[in-house]
PDB file of N, CA and C in Angstrom:
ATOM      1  N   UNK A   1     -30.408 -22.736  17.973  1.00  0.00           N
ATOM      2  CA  UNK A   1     -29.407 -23.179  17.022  1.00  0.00           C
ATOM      3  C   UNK A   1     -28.678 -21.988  16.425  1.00  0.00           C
ATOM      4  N   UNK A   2     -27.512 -22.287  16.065  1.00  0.00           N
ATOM      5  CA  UNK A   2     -26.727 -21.494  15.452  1.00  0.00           C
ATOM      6  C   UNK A   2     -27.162 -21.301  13.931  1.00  0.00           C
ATOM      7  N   UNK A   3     -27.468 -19.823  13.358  1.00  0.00           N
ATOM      8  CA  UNK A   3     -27.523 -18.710  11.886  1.00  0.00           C
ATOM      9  C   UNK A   3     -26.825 -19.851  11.229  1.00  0.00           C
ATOM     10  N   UNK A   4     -27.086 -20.038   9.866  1.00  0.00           N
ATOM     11  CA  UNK A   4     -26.110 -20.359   8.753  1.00  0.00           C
ATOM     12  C   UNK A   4     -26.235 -19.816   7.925  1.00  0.00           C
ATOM     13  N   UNK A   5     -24.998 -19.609   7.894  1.00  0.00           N
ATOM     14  CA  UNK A   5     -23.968 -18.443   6.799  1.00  0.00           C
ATOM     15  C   UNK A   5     -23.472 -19.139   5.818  1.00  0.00           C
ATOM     16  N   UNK A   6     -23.721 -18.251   4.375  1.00  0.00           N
ATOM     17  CA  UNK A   6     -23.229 -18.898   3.289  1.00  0.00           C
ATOM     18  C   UNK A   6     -21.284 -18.438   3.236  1.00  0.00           C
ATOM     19  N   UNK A   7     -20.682 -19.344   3.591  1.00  0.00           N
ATOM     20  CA  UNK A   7     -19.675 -18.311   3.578  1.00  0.00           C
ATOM     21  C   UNK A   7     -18.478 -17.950   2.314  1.00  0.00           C
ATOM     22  N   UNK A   8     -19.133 -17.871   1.231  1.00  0.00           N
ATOM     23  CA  UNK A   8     -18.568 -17.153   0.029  1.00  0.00           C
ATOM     24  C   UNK A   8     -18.945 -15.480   0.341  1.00  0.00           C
ATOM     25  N   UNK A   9     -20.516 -15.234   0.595  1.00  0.00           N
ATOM     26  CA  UNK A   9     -21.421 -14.333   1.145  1.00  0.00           C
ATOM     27  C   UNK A   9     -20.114 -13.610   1.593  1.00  0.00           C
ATOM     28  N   UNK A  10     -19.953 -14.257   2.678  1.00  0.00           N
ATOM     29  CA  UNK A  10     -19.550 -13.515   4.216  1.00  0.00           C
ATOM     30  C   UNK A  10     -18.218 -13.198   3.922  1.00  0.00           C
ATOM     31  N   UNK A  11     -17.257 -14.023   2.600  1.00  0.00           N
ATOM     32  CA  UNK A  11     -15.576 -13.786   2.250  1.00  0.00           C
ATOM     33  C   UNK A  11     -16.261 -12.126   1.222  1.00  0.00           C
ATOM     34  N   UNK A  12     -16.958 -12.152   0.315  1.00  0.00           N
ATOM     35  CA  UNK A  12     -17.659 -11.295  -0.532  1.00  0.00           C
ATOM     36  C   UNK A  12     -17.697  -9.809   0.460  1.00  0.00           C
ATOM     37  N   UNK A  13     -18.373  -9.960   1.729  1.00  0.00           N
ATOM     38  CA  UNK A  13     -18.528  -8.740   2.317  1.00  0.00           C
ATOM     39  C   UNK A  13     -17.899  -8.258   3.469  1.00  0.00           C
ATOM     40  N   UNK A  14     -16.361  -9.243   3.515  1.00  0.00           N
ATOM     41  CA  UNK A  14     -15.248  -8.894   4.082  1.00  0.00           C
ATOM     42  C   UNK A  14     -14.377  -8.194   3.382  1.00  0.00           C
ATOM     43  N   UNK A  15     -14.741  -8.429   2.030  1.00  0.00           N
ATOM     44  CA  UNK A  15     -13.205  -8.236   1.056  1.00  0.00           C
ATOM     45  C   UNK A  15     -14.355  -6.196   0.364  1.00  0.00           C
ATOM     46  N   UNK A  16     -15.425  -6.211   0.694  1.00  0.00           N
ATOM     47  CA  UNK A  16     -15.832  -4.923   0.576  1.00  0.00           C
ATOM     48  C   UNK A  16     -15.633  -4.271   1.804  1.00  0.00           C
ATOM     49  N   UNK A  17     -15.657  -4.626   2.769  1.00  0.00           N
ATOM     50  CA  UNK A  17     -15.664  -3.466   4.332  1.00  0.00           C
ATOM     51  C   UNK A  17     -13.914  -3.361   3.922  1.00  0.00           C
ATOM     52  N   UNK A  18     -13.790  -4.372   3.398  1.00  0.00           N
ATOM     53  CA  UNK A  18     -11.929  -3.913   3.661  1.00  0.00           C
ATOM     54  C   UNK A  18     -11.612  -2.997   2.412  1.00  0.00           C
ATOM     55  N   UNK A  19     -12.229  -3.178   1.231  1.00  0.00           N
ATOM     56  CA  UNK A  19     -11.958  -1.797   0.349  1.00  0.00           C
ATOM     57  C   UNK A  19     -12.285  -0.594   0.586  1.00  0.00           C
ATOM     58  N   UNK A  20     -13.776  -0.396   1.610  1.00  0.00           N
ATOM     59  CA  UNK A  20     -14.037   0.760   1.866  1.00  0.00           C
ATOM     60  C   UNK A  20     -13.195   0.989   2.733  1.00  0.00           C
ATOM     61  N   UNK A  21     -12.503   0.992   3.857  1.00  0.00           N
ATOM     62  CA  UNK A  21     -11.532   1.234   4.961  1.00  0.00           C
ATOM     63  C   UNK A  21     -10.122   1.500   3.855  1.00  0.00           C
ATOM     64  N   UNK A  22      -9.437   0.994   3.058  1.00  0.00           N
ATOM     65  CA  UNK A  22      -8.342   1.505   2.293  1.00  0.00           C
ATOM     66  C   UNK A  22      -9.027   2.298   1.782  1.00  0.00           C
ATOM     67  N   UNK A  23     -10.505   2.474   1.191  1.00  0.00           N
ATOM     68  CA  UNK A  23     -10.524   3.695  -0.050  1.00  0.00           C
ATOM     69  C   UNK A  23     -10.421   5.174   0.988  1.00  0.00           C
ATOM     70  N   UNK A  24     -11.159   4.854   2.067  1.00  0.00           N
ATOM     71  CA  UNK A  24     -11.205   6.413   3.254  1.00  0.00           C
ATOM     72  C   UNK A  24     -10.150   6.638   3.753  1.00  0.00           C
ATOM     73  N   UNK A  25      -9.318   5.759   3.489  1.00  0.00           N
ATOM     74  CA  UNK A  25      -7.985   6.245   4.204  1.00  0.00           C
ATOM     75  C   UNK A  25      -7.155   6.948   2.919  1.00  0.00           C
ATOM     76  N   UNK A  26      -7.526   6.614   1.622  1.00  0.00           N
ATOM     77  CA  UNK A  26      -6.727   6.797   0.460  1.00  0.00           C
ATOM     78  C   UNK A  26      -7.342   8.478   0.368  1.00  0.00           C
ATOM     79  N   UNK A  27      -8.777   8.585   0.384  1.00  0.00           N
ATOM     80  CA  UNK A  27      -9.361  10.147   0.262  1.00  0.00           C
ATOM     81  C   UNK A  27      -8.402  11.003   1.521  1.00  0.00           C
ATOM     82  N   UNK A  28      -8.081  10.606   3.050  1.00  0.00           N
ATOM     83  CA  UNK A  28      -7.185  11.206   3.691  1.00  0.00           C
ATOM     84  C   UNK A  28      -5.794  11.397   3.197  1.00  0.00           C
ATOM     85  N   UNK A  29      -5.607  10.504   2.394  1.00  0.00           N
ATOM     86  CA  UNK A  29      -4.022  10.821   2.060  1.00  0.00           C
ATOM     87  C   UNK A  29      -4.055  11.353   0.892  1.00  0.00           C
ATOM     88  N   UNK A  30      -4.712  11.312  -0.379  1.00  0.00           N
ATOM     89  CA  UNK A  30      -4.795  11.555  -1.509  1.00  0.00           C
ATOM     90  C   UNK A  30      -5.650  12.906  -1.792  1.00  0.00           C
ATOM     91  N   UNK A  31      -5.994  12.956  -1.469  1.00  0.00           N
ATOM     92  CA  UNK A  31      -7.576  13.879  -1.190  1.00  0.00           C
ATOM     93  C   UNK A  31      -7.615  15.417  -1.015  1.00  0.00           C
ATOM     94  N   UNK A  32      -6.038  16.060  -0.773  1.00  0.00           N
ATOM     95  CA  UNK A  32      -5.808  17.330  -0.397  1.00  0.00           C
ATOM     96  C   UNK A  32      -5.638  18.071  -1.307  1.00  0.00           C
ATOM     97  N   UNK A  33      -5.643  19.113  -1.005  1.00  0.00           N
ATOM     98  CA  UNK A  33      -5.207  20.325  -2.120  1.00  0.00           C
ATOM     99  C   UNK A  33      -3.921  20.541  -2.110  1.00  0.00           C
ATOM    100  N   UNK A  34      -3.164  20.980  -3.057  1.00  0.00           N
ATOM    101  CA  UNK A  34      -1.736  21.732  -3.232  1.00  0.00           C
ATOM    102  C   UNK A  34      -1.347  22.477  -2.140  1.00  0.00           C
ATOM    103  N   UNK A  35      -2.569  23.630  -1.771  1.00  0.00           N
ATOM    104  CA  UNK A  35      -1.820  24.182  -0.596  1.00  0.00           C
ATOM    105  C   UNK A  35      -1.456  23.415   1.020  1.00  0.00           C
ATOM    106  N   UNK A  36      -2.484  22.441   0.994  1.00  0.00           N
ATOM    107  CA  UNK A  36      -3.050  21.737   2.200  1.00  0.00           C
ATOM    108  C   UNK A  36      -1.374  20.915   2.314  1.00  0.00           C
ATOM    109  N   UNK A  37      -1.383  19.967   1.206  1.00  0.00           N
ATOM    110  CA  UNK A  37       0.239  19.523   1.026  1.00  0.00           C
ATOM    111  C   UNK A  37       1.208  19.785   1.486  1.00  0.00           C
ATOM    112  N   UNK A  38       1.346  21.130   0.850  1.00  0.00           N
ATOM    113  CA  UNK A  38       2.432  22.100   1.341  1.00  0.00           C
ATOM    114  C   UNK A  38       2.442  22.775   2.391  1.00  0.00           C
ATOM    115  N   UNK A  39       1.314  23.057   2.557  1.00  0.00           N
ATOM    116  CA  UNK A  39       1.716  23.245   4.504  1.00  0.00           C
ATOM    117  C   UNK A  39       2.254  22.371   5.043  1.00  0.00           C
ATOM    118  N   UNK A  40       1.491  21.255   5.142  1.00  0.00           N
ATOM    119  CA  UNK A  40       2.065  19.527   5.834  1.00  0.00           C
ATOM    120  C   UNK A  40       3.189  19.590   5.774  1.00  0.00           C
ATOM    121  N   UNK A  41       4.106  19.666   4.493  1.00  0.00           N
ATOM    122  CA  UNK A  41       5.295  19.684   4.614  1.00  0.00           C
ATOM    123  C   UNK A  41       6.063  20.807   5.461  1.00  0.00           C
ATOM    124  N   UNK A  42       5.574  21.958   4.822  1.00  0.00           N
ATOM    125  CA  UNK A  42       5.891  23.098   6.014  1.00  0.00           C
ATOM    126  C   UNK A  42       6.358  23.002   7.542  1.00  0.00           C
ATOM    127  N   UNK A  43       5.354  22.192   8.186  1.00  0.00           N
ATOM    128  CA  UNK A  43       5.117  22.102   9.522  1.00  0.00           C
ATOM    129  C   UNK A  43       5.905  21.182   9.582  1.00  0.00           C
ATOM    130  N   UNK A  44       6.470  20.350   8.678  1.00  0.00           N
ATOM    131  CA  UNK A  44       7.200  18.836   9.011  1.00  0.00           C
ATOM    132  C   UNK A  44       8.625  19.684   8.788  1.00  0.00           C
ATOM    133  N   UNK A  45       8.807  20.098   8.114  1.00  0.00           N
ATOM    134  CA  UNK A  45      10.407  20.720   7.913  1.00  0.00           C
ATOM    135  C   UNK A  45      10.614  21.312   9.378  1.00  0.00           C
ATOM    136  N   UNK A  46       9.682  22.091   9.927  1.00  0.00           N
ATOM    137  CA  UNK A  46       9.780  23.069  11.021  1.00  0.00           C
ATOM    138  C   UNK A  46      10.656  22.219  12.151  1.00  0.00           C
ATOM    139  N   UNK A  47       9.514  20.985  12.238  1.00  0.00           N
ATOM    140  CA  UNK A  47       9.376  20.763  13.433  1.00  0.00           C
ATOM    141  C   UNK A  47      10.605  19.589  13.408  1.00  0.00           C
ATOM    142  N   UNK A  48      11.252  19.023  12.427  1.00  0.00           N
ATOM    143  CA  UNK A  48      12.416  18.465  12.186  1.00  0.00           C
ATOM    144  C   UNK A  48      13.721  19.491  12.656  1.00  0.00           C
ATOM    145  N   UNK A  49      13.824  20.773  12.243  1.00  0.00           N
ATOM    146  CA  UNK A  49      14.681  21.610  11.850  1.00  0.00           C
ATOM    147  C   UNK A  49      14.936  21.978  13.858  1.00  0.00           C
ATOM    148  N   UNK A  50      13.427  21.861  14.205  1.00  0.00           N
ATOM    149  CA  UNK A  50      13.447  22.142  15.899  1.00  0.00           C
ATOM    150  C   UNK A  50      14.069  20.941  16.348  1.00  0.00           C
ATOM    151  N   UNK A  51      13.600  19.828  16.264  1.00  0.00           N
ATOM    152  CA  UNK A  51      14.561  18.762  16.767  1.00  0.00           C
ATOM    153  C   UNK A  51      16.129  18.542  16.561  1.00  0.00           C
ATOM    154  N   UNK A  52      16.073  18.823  15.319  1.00  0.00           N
ATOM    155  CA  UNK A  52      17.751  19.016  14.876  1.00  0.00           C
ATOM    156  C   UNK A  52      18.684  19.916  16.101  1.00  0.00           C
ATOM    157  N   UNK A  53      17.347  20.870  16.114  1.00  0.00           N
ATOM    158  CA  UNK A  53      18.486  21.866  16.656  1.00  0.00           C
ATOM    159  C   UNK A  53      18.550  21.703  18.554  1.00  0.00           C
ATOM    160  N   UNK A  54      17.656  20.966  19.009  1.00  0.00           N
ATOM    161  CA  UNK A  54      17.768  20.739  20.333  1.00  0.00           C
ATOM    162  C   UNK A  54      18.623  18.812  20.386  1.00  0.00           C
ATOM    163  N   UNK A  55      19.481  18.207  19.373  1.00  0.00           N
ATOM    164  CA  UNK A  55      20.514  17.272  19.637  1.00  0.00           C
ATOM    165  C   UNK A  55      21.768  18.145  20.102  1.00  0.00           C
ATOM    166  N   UNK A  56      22.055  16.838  20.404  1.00  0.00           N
ATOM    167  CA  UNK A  56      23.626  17.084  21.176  1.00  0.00           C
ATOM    168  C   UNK A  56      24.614  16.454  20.374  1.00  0.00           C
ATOM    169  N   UNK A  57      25.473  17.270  19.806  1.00  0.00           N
ATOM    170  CA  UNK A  57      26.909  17.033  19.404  1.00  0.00           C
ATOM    171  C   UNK A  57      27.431  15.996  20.112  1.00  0.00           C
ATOM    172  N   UNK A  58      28.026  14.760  19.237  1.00  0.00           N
ATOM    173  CA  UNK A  58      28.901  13.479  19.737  1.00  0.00           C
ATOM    174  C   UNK A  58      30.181  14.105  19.752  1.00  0.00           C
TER     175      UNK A  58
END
């Protein structure tokens, strides 16, 4: 026979696996230092400024 599940239980420890998955993603995005930041951006200006410069004039 088929487990029975209380399923308030089972809504209860869906709605926690799903806070922990936003909170670890929030420590990746939130989570850096000033310098760490500013590199990121660094490397993003760069590598924009490289694409810019390999388009073609309309």
């Amino acid at each position: 026979m088929a487990e029975i599940i209380n399923l308030r239980n089972a809504r209860k420890q869906k709605a926690r696996a799903d806070k922990a998955v936003q909170a670890a993603q929030n420590r990746v995005l939130f989570g850096r230092t000033k310098a760490e930041k500013l590199r990121q951006e660094a490397e993003k200006a760069q590598a924009e400024r490289h694409i810019e410069g390999h388009k073609k004039d309309e």
